[in-house]
N, C-alpha and C. Protein backbone atom coordinates (compact mmCIF):
# COMPACT_ATOMS: atom_id res chain seq x y z
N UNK A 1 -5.83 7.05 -12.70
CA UNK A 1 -5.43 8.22 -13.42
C UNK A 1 -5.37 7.89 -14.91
N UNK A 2 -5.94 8.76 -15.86
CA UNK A 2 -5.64 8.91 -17.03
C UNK A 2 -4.03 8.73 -17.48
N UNK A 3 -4.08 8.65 -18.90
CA UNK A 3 -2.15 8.32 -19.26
C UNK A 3 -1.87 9.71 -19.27
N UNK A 4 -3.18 11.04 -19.56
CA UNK A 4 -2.58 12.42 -19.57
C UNK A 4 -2.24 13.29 -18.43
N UNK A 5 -2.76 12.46 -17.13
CA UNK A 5 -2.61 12.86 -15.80
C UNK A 5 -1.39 12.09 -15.86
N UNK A 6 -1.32 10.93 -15.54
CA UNK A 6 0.35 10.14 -15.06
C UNK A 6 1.30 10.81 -16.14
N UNK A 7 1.19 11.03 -17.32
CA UNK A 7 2.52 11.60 -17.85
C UNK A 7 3.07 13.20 -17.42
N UNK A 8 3.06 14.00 -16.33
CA UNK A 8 3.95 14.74 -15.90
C UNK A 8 4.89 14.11 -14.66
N UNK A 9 3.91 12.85 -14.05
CA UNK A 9 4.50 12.10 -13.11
C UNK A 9 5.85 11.23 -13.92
N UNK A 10 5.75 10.38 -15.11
CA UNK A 10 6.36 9.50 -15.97
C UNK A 10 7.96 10.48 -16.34
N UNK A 11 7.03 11.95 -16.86
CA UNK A 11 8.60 12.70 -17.32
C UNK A 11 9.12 13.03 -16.31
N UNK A 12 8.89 13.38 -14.95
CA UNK A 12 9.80 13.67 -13.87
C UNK A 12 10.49 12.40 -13.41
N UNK A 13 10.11 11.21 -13.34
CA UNK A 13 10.60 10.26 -12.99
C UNK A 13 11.66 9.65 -14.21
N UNK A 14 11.38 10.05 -15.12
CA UNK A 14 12.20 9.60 -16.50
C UNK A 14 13.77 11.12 -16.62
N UNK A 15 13.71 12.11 -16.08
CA UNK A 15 14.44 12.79 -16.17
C UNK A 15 15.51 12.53 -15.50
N UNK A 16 16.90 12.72 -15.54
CA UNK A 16 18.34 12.66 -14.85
C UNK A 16 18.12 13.18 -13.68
N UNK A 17 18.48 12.85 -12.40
CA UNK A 17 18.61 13.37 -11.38
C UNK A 17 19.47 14.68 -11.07
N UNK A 18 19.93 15.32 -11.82
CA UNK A 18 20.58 16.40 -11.51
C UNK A 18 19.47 17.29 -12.25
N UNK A 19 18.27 16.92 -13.11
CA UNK A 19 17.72 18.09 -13.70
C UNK A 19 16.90 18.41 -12.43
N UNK A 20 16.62 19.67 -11.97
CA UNK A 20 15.99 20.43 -11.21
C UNK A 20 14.77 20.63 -11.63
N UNK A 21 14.38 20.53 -13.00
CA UNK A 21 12.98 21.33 -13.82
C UNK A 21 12.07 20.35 -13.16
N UNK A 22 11.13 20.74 -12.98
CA UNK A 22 9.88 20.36 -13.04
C UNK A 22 8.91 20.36 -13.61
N UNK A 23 7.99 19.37 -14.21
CA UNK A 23 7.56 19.36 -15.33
C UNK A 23 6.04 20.28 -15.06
N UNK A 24 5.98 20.56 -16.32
CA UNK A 24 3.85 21.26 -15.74
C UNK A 24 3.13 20.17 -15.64
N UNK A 25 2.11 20.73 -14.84
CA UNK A 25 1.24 19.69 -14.11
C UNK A 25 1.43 18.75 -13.26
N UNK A 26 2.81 18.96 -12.62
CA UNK A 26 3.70 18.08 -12.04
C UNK A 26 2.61 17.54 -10.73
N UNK A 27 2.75 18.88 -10.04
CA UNK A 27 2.05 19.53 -8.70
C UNK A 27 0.55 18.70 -8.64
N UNK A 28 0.13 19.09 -9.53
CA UNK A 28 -1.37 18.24 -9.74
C UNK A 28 -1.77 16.98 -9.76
N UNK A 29 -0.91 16.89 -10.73
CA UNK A 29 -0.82 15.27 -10.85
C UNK A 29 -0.47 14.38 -9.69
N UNK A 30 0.84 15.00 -9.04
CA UNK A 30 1.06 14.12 -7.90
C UNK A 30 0.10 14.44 -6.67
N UNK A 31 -0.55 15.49 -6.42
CA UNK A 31 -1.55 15.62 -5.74
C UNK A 31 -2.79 14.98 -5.85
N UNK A 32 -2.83 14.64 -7.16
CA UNK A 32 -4.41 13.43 -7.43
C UNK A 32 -3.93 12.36 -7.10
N UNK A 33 -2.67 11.80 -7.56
CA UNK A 33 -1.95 10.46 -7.44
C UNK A 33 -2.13 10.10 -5.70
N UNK A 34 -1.82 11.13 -4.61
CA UNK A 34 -1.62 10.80 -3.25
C UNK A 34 -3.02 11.13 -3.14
N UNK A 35 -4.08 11.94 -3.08
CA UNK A 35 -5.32 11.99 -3.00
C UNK A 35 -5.89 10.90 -2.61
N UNK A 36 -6.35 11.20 -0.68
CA UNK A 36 -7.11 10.06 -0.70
C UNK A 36 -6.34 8.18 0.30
N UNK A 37 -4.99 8.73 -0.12
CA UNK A 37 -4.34 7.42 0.51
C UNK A 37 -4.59 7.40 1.86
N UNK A 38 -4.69 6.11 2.41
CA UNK A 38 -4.95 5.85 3.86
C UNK A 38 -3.92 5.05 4.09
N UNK A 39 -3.23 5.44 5.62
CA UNK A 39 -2.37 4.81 6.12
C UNK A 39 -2.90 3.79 7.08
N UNK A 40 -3.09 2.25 7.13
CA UNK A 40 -3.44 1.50 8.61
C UNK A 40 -2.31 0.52 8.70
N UNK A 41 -2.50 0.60 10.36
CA UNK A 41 -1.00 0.03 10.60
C UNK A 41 -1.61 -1.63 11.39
N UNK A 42 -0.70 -2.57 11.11
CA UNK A 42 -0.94 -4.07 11.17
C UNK A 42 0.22 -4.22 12.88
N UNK A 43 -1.01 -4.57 13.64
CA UNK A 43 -0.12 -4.45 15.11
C UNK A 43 0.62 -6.32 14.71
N UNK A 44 2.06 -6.07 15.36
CA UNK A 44 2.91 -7.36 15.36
C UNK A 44 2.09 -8.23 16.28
N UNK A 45 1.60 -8.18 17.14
CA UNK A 45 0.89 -8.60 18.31
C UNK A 45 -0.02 -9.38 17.75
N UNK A 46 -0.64 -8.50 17.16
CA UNK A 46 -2.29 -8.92 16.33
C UNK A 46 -2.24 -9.83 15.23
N UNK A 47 -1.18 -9.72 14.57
CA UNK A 47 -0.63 -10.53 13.17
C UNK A 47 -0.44 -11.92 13.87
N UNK A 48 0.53 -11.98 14.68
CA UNK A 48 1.27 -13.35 15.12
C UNK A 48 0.34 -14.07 16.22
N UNK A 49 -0.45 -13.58 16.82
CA UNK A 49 -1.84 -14.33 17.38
C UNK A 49 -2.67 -14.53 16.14
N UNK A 50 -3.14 -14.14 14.88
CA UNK A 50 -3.85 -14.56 13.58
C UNK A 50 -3.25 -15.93 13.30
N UNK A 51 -1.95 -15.61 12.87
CA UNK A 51 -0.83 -16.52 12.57
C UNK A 51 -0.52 -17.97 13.55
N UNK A 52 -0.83 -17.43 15.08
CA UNK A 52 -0.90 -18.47 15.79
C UNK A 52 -2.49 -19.86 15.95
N UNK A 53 -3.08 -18.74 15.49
CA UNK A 53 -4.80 -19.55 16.03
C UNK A 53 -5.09 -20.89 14.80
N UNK A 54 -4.97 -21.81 15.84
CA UNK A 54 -4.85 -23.23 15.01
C UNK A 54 -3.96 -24.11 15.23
N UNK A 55 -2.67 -23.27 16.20
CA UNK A 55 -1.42 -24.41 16.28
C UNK A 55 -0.47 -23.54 15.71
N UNK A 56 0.93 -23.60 15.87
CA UNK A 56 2.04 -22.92 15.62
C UNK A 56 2.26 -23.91 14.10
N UNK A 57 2.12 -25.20 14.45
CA UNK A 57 2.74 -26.33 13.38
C UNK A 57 1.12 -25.94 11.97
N UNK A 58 1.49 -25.89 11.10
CA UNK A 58 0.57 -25.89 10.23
C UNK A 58 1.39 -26.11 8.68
N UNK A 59 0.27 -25.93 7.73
CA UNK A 59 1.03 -25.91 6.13
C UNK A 59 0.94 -24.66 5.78
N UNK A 60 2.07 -24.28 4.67
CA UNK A 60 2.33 -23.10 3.92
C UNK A 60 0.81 -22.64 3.89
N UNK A 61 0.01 -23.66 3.76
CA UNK A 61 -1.53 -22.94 2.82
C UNK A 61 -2.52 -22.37 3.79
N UNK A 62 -2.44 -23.24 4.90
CA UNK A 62 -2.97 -22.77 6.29
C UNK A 62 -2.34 -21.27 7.24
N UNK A 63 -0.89 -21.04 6.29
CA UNK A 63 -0.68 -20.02 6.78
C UNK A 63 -1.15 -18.81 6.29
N UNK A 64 -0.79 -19.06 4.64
CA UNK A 64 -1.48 -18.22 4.18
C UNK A 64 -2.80 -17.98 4.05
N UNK A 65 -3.36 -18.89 4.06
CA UNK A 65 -4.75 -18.31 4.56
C UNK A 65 -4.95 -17.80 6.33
N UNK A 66 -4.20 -18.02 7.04
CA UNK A 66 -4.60 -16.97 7.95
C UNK A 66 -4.25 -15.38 8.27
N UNK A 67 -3.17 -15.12 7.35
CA UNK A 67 -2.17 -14.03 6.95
C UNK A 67 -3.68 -13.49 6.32
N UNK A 68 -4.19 -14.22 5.20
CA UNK A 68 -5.00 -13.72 4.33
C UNK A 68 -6.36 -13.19 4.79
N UNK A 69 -6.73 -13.88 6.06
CA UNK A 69 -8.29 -13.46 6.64
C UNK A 69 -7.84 -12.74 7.58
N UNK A 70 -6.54 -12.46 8.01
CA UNK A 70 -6.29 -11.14 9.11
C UNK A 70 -6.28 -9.71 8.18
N UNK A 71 -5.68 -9.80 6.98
CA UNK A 71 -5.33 -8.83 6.34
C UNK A 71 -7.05 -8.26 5.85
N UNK A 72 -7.51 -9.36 5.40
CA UNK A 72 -9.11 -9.24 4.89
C UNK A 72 -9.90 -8.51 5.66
N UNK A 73 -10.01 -9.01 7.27
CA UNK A 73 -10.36 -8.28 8.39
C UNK A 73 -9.94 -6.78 8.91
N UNK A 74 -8.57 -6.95 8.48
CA UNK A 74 -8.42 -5.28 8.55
C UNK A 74 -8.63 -4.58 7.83
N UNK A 75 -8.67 -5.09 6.91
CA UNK A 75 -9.17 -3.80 6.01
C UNK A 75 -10.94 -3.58 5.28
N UNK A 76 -11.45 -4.69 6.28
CA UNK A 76 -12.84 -4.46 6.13
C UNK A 76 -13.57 -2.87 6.50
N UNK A 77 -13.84 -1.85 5.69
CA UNK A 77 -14.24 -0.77 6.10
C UNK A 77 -13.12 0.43 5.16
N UNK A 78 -11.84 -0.37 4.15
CA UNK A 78 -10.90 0.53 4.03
C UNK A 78 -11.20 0.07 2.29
N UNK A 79 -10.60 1.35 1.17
CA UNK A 79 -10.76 1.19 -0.01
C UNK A 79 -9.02 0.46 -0.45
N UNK A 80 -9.67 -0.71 -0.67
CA UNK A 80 -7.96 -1.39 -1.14
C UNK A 80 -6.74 -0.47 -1.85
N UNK A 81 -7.71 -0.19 -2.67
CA UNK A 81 -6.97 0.51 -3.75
C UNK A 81 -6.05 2.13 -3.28
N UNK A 82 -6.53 2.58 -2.10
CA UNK A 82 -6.06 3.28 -1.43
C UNK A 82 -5.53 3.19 -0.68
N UNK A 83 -5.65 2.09 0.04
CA UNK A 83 -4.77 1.95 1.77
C UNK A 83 -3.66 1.45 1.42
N UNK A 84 -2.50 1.91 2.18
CA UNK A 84 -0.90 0.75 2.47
C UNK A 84 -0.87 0.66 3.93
N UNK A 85 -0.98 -0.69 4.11
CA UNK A 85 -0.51 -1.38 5.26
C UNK A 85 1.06 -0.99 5.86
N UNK A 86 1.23 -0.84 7.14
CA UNK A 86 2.76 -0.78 8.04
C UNK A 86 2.16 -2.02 9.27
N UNK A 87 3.48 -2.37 8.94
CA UNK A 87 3.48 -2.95 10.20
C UNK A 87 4.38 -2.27 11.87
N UNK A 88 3.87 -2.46 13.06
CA UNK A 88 3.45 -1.85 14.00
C UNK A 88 4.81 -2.77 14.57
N UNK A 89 5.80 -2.79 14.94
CA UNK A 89 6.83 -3.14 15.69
C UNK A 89 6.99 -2.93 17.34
C-alpha cells in the first residue's frame, strides 16, 4: 500500500479509543489492506513428524532447519506476503 492508502488506516489507529469517528477512506483502505489474505493452517501432527525426521536428539540448527523446510513446503503454491499460518491443535 501506498503511505496515502495506509494513512486513513494510521489515523484510526492513532485516535483515542473512545473516538467513534471514522476516518474517510477508512472502509477502503482496510478493504485493500485484507484483500487477498489467505488463511493455511499448519497440522500439529504434521509439524512434529517434520520436527521428528532425523532423530528427536538434534542441534538448535537442525531444528531449525527442519521447522524451516516444513514451513517452505507448505507454503509452496501460497503468496508469502499474503498468507498467515495457524496452527491446527
Amino acid at each position: 500500500m501506498t503511505p496515502a492508502e495506509r494513512q486513513p488506516i494510521e489515523a484510526f489507529l492513532a485516535q483515542e479509543h473512545t473516538d467513534t469517528a471514522i476516518p474517510a477512506g477508512f472502509v477502503a483502505s482496510a478493504s485493500q489492506a485484507l484483500h487477498g489474505i489467505e488463511a493455511v493452517t499448519l497440522s500439529a501432527d504434521d509439524l512434529l513428524q517434520a520436527l521428528h525426521e532425523g532423530g528427536w536428539a538434534c542441534t538448535a540448527e537442525e531444528l531449525q532447519r527442519r521447522l524451516s523446510d516444513y514451513v517452505h513446503k507448505t507454503m509452496r503454491g501460497h503468496d508469502a506476503r499474503n498468507t498467515r499460518l495457524t496452527l491446527d491443535q
